[in-house]
C-alpha atoms as a PDB file:
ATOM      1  CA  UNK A   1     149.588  77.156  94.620  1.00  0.00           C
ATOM      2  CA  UNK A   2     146.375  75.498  93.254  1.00  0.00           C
ATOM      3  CA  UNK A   3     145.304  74.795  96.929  1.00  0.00           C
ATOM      4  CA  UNK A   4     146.037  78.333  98.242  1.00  0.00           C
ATOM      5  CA  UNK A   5     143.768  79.355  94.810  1.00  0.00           C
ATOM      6  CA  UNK A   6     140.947  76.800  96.420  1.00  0.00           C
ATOM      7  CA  UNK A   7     141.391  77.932  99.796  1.00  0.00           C
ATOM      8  CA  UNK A   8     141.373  81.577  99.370  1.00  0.00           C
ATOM      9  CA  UNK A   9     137.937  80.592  96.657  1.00  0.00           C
ATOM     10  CA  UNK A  10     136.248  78.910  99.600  1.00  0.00           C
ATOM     11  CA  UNK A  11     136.852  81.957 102.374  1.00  0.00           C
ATOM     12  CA  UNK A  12     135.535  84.171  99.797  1.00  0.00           C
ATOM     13  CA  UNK A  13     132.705  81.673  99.276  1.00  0.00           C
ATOM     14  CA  UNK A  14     132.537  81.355 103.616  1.00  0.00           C
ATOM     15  CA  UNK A  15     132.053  85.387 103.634  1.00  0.00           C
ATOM     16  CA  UNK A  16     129.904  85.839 101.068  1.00  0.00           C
ATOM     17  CA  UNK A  17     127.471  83.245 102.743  1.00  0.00           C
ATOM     18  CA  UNK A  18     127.976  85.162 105.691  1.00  0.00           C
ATOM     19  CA  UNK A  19     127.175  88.781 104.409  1.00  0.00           C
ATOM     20  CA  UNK A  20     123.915  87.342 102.594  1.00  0.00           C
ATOM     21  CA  UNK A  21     122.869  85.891 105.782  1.00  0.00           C
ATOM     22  CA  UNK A  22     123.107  89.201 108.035  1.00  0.00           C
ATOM     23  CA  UNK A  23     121.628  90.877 105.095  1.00  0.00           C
ATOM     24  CA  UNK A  24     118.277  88.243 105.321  1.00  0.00           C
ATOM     25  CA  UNK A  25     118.389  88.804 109.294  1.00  0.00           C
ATOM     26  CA  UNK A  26     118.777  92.899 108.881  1.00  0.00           C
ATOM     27  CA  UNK A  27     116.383  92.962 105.556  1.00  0.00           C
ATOM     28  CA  UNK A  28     113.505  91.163 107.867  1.00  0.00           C
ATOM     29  CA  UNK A  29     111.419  94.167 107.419  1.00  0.00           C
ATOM     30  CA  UNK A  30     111.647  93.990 104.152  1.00  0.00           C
ATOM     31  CA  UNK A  31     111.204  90.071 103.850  1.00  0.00           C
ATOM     32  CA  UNK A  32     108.072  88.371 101.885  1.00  0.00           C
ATOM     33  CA  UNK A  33     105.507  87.161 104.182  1.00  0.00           C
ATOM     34  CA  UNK A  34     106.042  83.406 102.944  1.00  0.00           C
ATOM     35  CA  UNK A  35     109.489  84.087 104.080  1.00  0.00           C
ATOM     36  CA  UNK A  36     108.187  85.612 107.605  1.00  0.00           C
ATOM     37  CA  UNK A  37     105.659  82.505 107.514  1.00  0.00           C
ATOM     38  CA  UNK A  38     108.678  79.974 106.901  1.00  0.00           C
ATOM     39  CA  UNK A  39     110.828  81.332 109.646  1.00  0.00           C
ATOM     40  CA  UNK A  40     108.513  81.060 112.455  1.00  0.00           C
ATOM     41  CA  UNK A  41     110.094  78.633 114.909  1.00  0.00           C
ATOM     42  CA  UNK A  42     108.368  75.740 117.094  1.00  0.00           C
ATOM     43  CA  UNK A  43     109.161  74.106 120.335  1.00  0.00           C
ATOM     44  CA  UNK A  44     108.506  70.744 120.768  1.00  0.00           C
ATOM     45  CA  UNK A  45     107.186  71.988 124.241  1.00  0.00           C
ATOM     46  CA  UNK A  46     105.924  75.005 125.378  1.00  0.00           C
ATOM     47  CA  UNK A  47     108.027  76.968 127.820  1.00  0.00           C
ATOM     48  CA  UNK A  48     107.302  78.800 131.257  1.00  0.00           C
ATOM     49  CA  UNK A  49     105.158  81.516 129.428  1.00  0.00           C
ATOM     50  CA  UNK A  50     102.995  78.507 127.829  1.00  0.00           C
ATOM     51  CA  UNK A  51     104.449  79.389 124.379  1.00  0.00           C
ATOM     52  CA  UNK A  52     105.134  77.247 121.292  1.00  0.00           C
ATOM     53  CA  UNK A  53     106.072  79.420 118.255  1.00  0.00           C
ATOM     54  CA  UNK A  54     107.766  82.305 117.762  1.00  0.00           C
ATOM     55  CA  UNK A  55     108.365  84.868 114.858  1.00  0.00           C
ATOM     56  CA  UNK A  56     111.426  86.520 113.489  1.00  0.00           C
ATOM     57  CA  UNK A  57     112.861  89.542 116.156  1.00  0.00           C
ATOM     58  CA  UNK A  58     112.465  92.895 114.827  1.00  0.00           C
ATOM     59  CA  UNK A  59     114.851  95.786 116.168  1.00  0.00           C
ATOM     60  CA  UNK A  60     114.830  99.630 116.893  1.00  0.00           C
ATOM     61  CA  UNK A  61     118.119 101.449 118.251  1.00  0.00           C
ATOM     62  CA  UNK A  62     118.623 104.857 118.894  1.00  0.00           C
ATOM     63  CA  UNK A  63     122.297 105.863 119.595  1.00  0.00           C
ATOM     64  CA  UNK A  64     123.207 107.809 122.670  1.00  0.00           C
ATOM     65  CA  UNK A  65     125.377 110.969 121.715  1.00  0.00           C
ATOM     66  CA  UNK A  66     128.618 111.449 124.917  1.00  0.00           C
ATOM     67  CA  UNK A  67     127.183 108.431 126.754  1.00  0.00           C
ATOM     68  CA  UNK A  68     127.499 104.668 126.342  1.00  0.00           C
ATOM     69  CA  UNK A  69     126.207 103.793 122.641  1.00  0.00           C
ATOM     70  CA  UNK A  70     123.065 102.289 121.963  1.00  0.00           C
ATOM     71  CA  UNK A  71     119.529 102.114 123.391  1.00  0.00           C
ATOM     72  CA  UNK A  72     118.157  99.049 121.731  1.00  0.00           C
ATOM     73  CA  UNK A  73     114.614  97.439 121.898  1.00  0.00           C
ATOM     74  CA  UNK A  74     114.357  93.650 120.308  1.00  0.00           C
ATOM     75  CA  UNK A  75     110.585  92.442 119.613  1.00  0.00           C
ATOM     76  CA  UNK A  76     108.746  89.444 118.208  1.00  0.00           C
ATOM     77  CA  UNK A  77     105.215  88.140 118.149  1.00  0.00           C
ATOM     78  CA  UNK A  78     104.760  84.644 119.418  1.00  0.00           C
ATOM     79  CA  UNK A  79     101.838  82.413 120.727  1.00  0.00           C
ATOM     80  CA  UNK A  80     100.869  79.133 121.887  1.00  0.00           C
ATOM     81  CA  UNK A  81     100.271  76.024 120.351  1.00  0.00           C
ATOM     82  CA  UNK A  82      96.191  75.723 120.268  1.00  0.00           C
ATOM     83  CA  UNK A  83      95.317  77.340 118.056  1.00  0.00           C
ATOM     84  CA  UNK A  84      91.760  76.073 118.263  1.00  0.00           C
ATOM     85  CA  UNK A  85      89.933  79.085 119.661  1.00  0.00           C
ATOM     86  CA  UNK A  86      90.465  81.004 116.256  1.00  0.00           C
ATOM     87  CA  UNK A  87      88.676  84.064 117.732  1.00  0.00           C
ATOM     88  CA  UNK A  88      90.044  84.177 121.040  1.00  0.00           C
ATOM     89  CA  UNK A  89      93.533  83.347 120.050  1.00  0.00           C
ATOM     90  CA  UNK A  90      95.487  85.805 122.321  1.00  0.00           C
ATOM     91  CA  UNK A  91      99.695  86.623 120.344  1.00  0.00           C
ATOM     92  CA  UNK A  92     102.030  87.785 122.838  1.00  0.00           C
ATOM     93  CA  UNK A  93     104.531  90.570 121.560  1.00  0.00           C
ATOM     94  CA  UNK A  94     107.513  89.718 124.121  1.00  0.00           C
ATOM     95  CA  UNK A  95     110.062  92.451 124.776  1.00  0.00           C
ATOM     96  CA  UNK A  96     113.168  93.340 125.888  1.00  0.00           C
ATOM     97  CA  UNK A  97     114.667  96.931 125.758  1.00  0.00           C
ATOM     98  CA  UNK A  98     118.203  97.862 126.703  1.00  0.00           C
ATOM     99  CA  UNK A  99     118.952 101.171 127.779  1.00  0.00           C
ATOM    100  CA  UNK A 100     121.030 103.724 129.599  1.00  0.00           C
ATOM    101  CA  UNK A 101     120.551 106.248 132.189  1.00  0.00           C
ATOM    102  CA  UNK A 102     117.537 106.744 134.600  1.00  0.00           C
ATOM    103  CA  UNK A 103     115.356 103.496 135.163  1.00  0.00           C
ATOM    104  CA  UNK A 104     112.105 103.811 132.628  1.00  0.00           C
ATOM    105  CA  UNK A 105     108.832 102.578 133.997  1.00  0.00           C
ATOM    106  CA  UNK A 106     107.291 100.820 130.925  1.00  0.00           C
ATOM    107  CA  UNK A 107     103.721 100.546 131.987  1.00  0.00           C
ATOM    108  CA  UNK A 108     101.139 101.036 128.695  1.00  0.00           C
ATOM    109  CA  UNK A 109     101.906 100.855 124.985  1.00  0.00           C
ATOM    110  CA  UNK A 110     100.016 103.441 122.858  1.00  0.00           C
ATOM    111  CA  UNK A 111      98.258 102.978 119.746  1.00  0.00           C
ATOM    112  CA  UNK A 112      98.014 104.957 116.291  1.00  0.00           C
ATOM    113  CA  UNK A 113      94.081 105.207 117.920  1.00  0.00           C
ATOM    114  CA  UNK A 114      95.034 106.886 121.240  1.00  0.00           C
ATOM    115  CA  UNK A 115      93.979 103.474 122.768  1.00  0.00           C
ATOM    116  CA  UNK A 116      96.371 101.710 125.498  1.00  0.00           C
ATOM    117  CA  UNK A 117      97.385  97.847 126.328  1.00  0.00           C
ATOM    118  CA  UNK A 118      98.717  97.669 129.038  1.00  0.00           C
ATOM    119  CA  UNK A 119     102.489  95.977 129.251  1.00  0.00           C
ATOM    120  CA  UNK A 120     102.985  92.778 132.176  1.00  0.00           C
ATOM    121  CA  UNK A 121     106.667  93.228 133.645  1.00  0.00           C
ATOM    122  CA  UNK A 122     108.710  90.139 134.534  1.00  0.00           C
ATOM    123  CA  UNK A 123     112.372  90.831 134.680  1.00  0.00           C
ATOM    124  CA  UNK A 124     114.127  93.910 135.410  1.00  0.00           C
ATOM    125  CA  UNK A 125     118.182  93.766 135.944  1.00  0.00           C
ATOM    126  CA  UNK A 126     121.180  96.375 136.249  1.00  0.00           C
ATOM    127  CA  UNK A 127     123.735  95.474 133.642  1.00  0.00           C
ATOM    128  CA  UNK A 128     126.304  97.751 134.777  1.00  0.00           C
ATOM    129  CA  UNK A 129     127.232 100.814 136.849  1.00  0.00           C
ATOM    130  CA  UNK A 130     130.149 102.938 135.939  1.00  0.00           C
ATOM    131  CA  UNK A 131     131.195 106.381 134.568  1.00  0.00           C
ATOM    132  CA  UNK A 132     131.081 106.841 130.743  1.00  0.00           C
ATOM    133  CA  UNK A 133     132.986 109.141 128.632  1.00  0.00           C
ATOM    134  CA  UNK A 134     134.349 110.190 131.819  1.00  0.00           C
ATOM    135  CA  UNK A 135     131.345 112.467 132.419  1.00  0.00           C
ATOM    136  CA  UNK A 136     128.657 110.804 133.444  1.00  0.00           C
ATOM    137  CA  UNK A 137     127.739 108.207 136.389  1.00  0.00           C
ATOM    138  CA  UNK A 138     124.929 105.902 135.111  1.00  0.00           C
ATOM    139  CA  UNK A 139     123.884 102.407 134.631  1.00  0.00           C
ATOM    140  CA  UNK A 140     122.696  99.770 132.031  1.00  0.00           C
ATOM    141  CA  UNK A 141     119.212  98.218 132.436  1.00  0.00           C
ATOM    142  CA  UNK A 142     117.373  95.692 130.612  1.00  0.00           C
ATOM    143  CA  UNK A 143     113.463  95.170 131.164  1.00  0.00           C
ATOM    144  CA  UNK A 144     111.931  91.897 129.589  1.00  0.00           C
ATOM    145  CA  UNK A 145     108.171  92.563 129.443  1.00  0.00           C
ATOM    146  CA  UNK A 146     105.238  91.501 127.042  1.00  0.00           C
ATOM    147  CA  UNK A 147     102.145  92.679 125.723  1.00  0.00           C
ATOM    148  CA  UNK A 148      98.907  91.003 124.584  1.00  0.00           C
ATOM    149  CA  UNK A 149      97.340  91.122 121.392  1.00  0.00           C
ATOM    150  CA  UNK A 150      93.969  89.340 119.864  1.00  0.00           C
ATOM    151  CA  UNK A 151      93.831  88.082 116.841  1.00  0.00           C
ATOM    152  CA  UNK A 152      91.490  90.833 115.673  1.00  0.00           C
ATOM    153  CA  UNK A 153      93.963  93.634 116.415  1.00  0.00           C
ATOM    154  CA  UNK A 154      96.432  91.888 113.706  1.00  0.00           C
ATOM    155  CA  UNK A 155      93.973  91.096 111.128  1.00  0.00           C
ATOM    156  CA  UNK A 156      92.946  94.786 111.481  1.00  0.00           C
ATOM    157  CA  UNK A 157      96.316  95.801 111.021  1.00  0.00           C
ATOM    158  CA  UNK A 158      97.244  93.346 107.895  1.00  0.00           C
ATOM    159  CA  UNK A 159      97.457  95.872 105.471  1.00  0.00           C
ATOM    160  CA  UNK A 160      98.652  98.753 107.495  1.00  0.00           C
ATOM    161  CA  UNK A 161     101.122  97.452 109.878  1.00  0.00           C
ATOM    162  CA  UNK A 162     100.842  97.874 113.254  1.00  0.00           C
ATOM    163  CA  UNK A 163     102.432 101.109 115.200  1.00  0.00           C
ATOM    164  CA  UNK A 164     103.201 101.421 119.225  1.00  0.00           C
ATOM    165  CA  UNK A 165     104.707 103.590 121.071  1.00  0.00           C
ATOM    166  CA  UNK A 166     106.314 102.198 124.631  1.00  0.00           C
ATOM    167  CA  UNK A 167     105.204 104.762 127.353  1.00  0.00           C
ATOM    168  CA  UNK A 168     105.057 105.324 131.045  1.00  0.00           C
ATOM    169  CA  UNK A 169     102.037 107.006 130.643  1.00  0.00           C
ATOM    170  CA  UNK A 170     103.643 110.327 131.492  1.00  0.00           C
ATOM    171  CA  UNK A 171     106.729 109.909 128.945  1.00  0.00           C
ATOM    172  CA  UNK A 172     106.826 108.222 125.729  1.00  0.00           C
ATOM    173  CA  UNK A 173     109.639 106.094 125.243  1.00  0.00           C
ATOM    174  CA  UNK A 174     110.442 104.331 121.990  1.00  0.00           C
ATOM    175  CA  UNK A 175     108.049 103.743 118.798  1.00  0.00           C
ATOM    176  CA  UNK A 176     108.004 100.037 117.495  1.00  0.00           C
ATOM    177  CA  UNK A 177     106.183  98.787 114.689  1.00  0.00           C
ATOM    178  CA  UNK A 178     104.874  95.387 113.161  1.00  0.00           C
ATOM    179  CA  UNK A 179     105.327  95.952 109.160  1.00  0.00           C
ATOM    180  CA  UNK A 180     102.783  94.204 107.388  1.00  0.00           C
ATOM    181  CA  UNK A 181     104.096  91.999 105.546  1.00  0.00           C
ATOM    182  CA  UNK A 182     105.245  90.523 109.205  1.00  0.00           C
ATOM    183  CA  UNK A 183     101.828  90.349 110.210  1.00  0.00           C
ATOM    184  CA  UNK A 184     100.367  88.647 107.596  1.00  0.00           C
ATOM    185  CA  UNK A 185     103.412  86.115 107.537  1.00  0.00           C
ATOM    186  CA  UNK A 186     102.492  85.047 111.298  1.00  0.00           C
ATOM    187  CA  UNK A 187      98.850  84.855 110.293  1.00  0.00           C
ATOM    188  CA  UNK A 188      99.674  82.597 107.119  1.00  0.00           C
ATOM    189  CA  UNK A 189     102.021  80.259 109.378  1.00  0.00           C
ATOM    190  CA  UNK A 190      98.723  80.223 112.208  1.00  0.00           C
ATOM    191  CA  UNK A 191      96.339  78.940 108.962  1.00  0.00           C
ATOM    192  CA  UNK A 192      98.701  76.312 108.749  1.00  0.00           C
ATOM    193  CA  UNK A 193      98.798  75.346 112.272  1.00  0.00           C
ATOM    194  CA  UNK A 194      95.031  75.276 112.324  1.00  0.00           C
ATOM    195  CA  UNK A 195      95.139  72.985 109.296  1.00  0.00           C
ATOM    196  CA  UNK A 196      97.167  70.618 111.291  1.00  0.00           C
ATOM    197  CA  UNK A 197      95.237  70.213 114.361  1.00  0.00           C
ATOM    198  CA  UNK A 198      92.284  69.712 112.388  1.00  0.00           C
ATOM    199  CA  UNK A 199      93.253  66.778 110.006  1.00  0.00           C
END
């Protein structure tokens, strides 16, 4: 009896671990930005895209009434590792959208201030074709693409957050943001990379 009583204390224990962490991973919007600053993550070497850190992924989904479920964009900022060239110190917001129905041509995102960056492809696959909800004949698609963004453009946006809308040019797609609290936690953990390549 006493170890069932331990055993059932620990699974309760397991799960509640468990429900605080997906609450940290949901609640990352609403996260500190020490905490934002403390959870960017380093490579020990940078990968094909010449990147070394990367921030927390942020999330939008929109759910698809009488078709598959969700339409689901996942973002983060992330960068290289020199971070010597403090003014021309280029982030990359990297990508990925998941969607339904006809093939979107993501080609420009558009800001609060009617100006454009423009978005550079570099993967584009078909999930899945099939009919859903017996009604309609589509397929899954998932683009990986990334923007640019200076340095400037996020200390702009420190206090305001940052606000984009995904567009072909001719049709807007989805709206993601960078809260800021987020953007000032990647520009704390940056200080602190600059501290250590100077000492």
């Amino acid at each position: 009896m006493k170890h069932i009583v331990i055993r059932n204390g620990c699974n309760i224990a397991f799960l509640i671990m468990i429900i605080q962490f997906m609450g940290c991973v949901e609640n990352i919007r609403e996260a500190s930005s020490d905490t934002i600053a403390a959870s960017i993550k380093q490579v020990p070497r940078s990968d094909k895209q010449h990147l070394a850190w990367f921030a927390p992924e942020l999330q939008v989904s929109n759910y698809r009434t009488l078709f598959y479920g969700y339409d689901t964009v996942e973002y983060r900022l992330a960068g290289s590792g020199d971070t010597k060239n403090r003014m021309n110190h280029v982030f990359r917001l990297l990508i990925e959208a998941q969607y339904g129905g006809n093939v979107r041509h993501y080609a420009f995102a558009k800001l609060s201030d009617k100006s454009t960056l423009e978005i550079n492809h570099y993967q584009h696959d078909t999930e899945e074709c099939k009919i859903y909800n017996s009604l309609i004949s589509s397929c899954l698609y998932r683009d990986r693409f990334n923007l640019n963004l200076s340095r400037s453009d996020l200390e702009n946006a420190s206090n305001t957050g940052l606000q984009l809308f995904l567009t072909s040019g001719e049709q807007n797609y989805e709206q993601i943001d960078l809260p800021p609290n987020y953007i000032q936690g990647v520009l704390k953990a940056i200080e602190v990379l600059e501290s250590k390549q100077v000492h």
